[in-house]
Protein backbone atom coordinates (compact mmCIF):
# COMPACT_ATOMS: atom_id res chain seq x y z
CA UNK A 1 64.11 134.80 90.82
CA UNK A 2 67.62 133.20 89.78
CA UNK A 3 70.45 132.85 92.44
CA UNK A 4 73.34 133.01 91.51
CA UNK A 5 77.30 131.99 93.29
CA UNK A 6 80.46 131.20 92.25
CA UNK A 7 82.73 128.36 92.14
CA UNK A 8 86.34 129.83 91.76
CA UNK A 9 88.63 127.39 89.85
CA UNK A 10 91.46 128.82 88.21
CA UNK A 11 91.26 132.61 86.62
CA UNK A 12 88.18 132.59 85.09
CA UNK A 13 85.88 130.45 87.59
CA UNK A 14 82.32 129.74 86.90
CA UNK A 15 78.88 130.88 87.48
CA UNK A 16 76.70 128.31 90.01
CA UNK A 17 72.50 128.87 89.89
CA UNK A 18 71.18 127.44 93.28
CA UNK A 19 67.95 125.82 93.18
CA UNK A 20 65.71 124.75 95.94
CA UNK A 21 62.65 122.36 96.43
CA UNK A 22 60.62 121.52 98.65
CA UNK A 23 58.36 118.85 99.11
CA UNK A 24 56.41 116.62 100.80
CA UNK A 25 58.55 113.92 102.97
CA UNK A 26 60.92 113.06 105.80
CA UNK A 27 62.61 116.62 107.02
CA UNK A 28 65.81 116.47 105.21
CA UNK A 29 68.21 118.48 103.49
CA UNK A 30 69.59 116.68 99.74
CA UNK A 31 72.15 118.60 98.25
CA UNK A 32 73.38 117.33 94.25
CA UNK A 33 75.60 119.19 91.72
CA UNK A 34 79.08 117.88 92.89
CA UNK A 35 80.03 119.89 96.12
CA UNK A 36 83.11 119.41 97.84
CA UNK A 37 83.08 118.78 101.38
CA UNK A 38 83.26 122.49 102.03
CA UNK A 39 80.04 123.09 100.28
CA UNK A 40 78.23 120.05 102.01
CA UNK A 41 79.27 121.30 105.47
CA UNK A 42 77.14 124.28 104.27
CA UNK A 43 74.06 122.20 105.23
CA UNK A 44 74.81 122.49 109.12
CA UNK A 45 75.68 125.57 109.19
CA UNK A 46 73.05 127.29 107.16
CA UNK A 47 70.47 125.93 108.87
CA UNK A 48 71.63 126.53 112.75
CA UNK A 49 72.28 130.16 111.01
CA UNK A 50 68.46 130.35 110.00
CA UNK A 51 66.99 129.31 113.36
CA UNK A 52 69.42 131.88 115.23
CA UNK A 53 68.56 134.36 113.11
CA UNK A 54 65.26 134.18 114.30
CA UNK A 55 63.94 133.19 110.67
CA UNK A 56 61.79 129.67 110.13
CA UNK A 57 63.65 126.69 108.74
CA UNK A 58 61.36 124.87 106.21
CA UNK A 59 59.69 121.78 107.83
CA UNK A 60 59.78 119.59 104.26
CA UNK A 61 61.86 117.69 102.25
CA UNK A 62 64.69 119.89 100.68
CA UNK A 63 66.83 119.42 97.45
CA UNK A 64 69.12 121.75 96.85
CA UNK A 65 70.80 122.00 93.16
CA UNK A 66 73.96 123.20 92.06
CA UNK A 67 73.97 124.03 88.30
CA UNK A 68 75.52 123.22 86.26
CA UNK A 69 75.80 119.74 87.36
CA UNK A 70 79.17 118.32 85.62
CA UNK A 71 81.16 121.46 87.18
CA UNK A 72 82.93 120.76 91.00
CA UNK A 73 81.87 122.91 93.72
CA UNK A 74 84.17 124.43 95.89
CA UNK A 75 83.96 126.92 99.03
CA UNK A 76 82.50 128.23 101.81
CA UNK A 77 80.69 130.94 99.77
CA UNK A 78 77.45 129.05 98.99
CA UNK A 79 76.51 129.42 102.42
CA UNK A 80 74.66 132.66 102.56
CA UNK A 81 72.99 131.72 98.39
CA UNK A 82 71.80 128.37 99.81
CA UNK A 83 70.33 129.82 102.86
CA UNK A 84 69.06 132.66 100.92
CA UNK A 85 67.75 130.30 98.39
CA UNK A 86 65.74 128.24 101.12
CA UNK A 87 63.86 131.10 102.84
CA UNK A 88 63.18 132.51 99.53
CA UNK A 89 61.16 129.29 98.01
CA UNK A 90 57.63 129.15 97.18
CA UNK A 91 55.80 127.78 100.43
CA UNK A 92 58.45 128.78 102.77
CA UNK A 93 57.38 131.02 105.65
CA UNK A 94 58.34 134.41 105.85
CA UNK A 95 56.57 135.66 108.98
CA UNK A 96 59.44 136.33 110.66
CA UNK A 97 61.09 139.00 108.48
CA UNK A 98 59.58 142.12 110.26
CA UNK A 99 57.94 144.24 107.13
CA UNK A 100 59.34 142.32 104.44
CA UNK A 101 57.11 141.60 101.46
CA UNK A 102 55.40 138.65 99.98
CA UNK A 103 55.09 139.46 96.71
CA UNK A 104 58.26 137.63 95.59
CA UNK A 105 58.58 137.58 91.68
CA UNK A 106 58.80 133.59 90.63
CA UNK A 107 59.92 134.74 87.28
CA UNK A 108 63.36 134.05 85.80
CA UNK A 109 63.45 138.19 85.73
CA UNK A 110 65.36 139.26 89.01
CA UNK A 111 68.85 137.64 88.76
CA UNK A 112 71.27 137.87 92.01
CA UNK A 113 74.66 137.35 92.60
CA UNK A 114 75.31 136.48 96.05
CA UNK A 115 78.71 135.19 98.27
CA UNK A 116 79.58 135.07 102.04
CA UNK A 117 80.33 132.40 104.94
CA UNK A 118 77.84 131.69 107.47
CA UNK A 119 78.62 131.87 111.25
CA UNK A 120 75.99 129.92 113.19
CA UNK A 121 74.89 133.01 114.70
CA UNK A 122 74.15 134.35 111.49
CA UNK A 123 76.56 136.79 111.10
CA UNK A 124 78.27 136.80 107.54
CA UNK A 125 81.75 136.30 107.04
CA UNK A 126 84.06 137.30 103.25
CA UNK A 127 85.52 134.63 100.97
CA UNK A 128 87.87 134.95 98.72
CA UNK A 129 87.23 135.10 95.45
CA UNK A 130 84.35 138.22 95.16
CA UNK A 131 86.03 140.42 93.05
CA UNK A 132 86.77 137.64 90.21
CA UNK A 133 82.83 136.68 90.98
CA UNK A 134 81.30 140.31 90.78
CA UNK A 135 83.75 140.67 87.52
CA UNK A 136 82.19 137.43 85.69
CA UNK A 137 78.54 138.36 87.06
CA UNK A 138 79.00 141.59 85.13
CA UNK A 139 79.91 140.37 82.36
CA UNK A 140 76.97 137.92 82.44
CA UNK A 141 74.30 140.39 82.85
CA UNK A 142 74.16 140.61 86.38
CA UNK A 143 73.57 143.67 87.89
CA UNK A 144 72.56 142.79 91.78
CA UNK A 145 75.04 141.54 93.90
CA UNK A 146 74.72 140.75 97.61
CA UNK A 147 78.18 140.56 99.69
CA UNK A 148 79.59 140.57 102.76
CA UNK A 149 79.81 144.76 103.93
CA UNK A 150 83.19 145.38 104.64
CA UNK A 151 84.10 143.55 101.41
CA UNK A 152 81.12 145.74 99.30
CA UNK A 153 82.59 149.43 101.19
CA UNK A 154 86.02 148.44 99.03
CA UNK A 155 84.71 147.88 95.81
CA UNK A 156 84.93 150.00 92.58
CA UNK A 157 84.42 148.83 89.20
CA UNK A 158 85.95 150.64 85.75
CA UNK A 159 84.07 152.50 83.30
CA UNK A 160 81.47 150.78 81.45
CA UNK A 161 80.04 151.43 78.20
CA UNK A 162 76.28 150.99 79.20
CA UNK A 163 75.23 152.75 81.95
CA UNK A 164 72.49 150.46 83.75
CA UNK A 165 73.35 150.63 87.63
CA UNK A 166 74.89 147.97 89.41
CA UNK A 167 73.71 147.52 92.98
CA UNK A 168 76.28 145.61 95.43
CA UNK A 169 74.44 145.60 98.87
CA UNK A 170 76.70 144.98 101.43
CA UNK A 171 74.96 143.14 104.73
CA UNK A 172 76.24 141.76 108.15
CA UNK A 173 73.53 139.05 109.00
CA UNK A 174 71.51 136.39 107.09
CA UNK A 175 68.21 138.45 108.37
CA UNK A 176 69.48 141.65 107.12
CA UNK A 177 70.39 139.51 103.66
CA UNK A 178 67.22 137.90 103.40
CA UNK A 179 65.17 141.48 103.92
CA UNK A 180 67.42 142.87 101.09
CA UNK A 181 66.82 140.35 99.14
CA UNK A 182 62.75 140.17 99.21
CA UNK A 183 62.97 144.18 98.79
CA UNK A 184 65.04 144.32 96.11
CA UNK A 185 63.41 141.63 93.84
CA UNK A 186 59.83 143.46 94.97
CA UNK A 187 61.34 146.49 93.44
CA UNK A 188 61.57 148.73 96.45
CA UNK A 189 64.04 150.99 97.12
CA UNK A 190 66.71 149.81 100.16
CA UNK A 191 68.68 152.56 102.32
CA UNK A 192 72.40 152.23 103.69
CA UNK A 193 72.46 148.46 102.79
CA UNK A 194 72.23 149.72 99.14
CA UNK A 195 75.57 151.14 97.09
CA UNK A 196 74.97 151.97 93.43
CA UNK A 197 78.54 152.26 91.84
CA UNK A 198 77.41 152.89 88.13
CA UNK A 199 80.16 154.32 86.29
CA UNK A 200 82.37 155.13 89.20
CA UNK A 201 86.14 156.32 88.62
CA UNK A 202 88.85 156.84 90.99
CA UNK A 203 91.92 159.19 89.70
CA UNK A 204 94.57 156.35 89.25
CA UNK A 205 97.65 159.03 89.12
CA UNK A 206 96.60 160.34 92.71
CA UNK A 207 98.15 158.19 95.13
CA UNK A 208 99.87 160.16 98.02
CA UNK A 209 100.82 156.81 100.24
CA UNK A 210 102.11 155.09 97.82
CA UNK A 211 104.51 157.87 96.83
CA UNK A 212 105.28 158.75 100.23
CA UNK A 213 105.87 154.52 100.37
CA UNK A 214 108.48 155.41 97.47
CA UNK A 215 110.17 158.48 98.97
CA UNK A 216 110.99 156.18 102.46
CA UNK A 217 112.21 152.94 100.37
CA UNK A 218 114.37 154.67 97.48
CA UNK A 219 118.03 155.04 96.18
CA UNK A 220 118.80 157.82 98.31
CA UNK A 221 120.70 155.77 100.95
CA UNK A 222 122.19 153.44 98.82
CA UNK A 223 126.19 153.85 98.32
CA UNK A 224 128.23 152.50 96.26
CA UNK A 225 126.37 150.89 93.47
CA UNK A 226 125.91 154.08 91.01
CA UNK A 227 125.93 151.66 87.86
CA UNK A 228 123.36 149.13 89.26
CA UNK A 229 121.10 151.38 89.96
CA UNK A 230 121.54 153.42 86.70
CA UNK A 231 120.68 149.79 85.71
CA UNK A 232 117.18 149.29 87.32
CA UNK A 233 116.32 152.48 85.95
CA UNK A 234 116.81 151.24 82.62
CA UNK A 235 114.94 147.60 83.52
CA UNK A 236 111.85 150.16 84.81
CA UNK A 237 111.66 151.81 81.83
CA UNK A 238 111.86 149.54 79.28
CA UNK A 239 110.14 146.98 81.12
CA UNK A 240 113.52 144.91 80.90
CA UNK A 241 114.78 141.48 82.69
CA UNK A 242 117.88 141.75 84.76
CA UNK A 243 119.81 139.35 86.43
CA UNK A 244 122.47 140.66 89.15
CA UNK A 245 125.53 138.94 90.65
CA UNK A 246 128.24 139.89 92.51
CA UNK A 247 129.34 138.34 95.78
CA UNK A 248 127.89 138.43 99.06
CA UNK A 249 127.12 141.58 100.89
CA UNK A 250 127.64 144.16 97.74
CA UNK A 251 123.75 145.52 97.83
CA UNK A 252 122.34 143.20 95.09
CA UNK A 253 119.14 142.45 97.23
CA UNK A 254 118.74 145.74 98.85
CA UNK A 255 119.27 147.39 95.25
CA UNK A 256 116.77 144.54 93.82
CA UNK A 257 114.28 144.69 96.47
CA UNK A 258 113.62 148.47 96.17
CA UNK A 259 113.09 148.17 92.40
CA UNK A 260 108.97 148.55 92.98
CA UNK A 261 109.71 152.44 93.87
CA UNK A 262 110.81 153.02 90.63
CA UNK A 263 107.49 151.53 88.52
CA UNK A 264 104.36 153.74 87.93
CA UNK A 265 101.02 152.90 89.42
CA UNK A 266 98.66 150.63 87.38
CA UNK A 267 96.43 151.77 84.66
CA UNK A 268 92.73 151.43 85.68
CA UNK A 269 91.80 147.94 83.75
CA UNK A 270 95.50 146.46 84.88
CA UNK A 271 94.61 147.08 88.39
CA UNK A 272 91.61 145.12 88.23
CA UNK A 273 92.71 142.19 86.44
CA UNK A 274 95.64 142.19 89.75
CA UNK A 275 92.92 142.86 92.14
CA UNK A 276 90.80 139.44 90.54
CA UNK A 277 94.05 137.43 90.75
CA UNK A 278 95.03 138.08 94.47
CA UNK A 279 90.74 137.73 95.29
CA UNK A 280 91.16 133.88 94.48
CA UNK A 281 94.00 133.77 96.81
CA UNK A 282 93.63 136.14 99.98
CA UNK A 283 89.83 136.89 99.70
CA UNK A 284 89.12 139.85 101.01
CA UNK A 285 90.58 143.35 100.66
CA UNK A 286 90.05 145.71 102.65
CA UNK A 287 92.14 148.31 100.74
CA UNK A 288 90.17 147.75 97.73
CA UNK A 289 91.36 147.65 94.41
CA UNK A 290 95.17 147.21 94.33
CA UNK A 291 96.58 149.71 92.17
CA UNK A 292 100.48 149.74 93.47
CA UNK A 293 102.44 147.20 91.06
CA UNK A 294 103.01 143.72 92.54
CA UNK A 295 106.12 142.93 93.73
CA UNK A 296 106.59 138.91 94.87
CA UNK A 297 109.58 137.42 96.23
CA UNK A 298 109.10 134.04 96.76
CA UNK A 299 111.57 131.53 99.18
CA UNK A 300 114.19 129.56 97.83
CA UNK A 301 112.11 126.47 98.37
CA UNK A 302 109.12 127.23 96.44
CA UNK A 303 107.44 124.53 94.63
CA UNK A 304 106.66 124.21 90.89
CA UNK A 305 103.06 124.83 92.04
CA UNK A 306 103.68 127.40 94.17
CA UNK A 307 105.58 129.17 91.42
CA UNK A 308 103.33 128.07 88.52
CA UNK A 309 99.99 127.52 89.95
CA UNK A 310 97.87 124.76 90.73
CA UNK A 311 97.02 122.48 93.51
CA UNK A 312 93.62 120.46 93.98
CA UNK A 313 91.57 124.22 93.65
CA UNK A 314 93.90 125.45 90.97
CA UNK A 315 94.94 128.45 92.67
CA UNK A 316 97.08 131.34 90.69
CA UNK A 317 101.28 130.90 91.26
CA UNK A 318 103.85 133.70 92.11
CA UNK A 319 103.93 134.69 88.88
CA UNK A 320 100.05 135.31 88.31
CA UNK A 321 100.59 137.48 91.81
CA UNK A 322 103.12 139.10 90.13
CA UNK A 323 100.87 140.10 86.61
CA UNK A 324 102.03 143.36 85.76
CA UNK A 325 104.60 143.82 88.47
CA UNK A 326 107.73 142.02 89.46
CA UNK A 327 109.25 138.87 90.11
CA UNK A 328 112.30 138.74 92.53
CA UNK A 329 114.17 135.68 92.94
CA UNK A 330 117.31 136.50 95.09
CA UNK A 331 120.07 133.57 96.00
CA UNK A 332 118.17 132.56 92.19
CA UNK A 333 120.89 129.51 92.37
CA UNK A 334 119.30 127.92 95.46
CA UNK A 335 115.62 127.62 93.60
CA UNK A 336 115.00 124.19 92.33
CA UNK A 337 116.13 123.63 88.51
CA UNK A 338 112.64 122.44 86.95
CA UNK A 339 111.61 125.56 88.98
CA UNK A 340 113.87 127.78 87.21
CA UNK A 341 112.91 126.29 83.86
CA UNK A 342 109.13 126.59 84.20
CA UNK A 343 109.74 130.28 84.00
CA UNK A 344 110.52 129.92 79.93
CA UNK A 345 107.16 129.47 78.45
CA UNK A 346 105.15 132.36 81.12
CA UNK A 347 108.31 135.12 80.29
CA UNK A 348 107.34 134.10 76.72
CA UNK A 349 103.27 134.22 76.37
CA UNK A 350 102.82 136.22 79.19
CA UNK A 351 100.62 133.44 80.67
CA UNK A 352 100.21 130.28 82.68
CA UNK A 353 98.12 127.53 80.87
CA UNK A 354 97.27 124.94 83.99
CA UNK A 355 95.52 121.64 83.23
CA UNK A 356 93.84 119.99 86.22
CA UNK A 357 91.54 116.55 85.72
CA UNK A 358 90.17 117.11 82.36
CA UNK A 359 89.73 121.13 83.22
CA UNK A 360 92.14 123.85 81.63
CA UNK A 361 92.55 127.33 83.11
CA UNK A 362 94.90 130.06 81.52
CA UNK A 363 96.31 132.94 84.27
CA UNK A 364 97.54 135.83 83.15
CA UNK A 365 101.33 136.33 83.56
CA UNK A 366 102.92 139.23 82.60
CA UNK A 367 105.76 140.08 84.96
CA UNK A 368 109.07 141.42 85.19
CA UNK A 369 111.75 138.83 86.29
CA UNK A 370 114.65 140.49 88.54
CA UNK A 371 117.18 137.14 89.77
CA UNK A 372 120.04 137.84 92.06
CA UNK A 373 123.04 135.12 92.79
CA UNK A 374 126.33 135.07 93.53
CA UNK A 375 129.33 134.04 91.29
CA UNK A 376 129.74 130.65 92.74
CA UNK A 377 128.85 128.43 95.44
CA UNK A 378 131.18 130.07 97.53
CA UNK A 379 130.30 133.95 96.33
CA UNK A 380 134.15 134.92 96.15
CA UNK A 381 134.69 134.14 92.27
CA UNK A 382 136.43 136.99 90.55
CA UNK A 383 136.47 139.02 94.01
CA UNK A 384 140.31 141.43 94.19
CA UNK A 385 140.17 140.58 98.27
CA UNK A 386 139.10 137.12 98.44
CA UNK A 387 139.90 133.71 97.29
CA UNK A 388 137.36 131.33 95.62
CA UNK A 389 137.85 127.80 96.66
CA UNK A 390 135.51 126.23 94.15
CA UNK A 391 136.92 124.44 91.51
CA UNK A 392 136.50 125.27 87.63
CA UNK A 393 134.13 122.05 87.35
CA UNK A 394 131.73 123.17 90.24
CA UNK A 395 131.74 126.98 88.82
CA UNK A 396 130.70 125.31 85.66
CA UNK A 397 128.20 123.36 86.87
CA UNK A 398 126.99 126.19 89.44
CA UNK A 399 126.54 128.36 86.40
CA UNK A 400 124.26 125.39 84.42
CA UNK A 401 121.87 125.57 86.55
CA UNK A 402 120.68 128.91 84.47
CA UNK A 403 120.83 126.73 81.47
């Protein structure tokens, strides 16, 4: 049996086996492989989980092993594959698992994805990053995945080209985990806990919120602006830029921020490429697989990383959120310069390249960049009714911050 978890570091993240031994020795638990603090804490909390779960905790020596070995470990989602790992090792005793079997396969056969957060009661709590994980488990032959359950009643996949069923079994407790576990490596056949999802299609153009979501937020109130709009409906259909200015209190931000209603819903594979990015940043969804284009609108005081990506875990930036959807940056003069020029190479490629002690990561970012400003620092430049007090040097220098 092979246990699987995953480390999520930037947009691709990586696959983590958990190994256990036990042997002979002072009752302790050694953990190696380069966990974080996160992952250490796991220790404590796995095994006050096991006892209250009315399950035995091993009485030996125990080395735990994070492969592979040269890769950080990060996350509170190897709690439930470590304690899963433990009860699961040859020698460990199993008598408390009402009906479960013994005949465990010790092959390398049975491979298992599994993620979730331990309570100390052993109840099981989501983390983020389990779409991205069940995504690269796919596409690394795995085909069992064990998950929190009101993560696994969200989750669809595309259309595959083979057709061997997947199996994401959705549980609420480390006992309930642990008796899937045993069953489904024995080869038996589970009930409810069990979802097979092989193949499984949702109609992507059938989405009656979100176009009752378009009907409350569109044009049809907006007065006065007939060649702005005309505008965005030109941006939405060509996929264009546009940058609106005017001064203050003319309906460039109202105008701008209803600019979503007029984009189509996501094709099938672009909605889950979205869905993986926003996984490594909110974790759970409980609406699923995102298929309404993104629309971001970060504050004036966002920071390069923020806007970029980055950070210690290398988490995906406003525009990664915004892959395939839109970027909004209203009062656009009021964001930081280096901000504003970090934007070049992503509207370029159409991604974010992040480089983060000696490891690279590339997010996708495809986006549509809407900016709204006003003339000048004052707003009243070129206004019939008003007078603009800035001088020609601070227009000029107002304006250079565009480059």
């Amino acid at each position: 049996m092979q246990i699987y978890s995953f480390s999520p570091f930037g947009y691709e993240g990586a696959l983590v086996r958990v190994e256990v031994d036990l042997c002979r020795g002072i009752p302790a638990v050694d953990m190696v492989g380069l966990p974080d603090g996160t992952v250490r804490e796991s220790r404590e909390r796995m095994r006050a989980a096991i006892r209250n779960s009315a399950l035995e905790f091993p009485a030996e020596r125990i080395l735990i092993n994070l492969s592979p070995a040269d890769v950080k470990k990060e996350g509170s989602g190897f709690d439930l594959p470590i304690a899963l790992a433990i009860l699961a090792a040859p020698g460990t005793s199993r008598s408390a698992a009402n009906g479960v079997p013994r005949n465990i396969p010790d092959g390398d056969g049975f491979r298992v994805l599994i993620m979730g957060e331990l309570e100390l009661s052993g109840s099981v709590r989501g983390v983020r990053g389990i779409s991205a994980a069940i995504s690269t488990g796919i596409e690394q032959g795995i085909r069992t995945f064990i998950i929190p359950r009101d993560i696994a009643e969200t989750v669809e996949l595309p259309d595959r080209d083979d057709r061997e069923p997947i199996r994401i079994i959705g549980v609420e407790t480390l006992q309930e985990a642990f008796s899937c576990l045993l069953r489904t490596a024995a080869g038996e056949e589970l009930s409810e806990q069990e979802r097979s999802i092989t193949g499984r299609r949702r109609n992507m153009e059938e989405e009656p919120e979100f176009e009752d979501l378009c009907r409350e937020n569109d044009y049809t109130d907006l007065r006065g602006q007939p060649r702005l709009v005309r505008a965005l409906q030109i941006a939405a259909a060509g996929g264009h830029h546009l940058f609106a200015f005017g001064p203050p209190g003319c309906g460039k931000t109202l105008a701008l921020e209803r600019f979503w209603t007029l984009l189509p819903l996501l094709k099938e594979q672009e909605a889950h490429t979205v869905t993986r990015i926003h996984s490594l940043t909110a974790g759970d969804h409980a609406s699923g697989v995102i298929r309404s284009p993104p629309f971001r609108q970060p504050h004036q005081n966002a920071s390069l990383e923020g806007m970029i990506g980055g950070g210690p875990q290398c988490r995906p930036g406003e525009i990664s959120l915004a892959h395939h959807g839109v970027l909004f940056l209203d009062e656009a003069a009021e964001f930081r310069h280096s901000v504003l020029q970090s934007l070049r190479i992503p509207l370029e490629t159409g991604q974010a390249v992040i480089s983060r002690a000696g490891r690279t990561t590339c997010f996708p970012a495809r986006f549509q960049l809407l900016l709204a400003a006003n003339p000048c620092a004052c707003g009243n430049f070129g206004a019939d009714s008003k007078i603009c007090v800035c001088s020609p040097q601070s227009v000029e220098q107002y304006w250079k911050r565009f480059s």
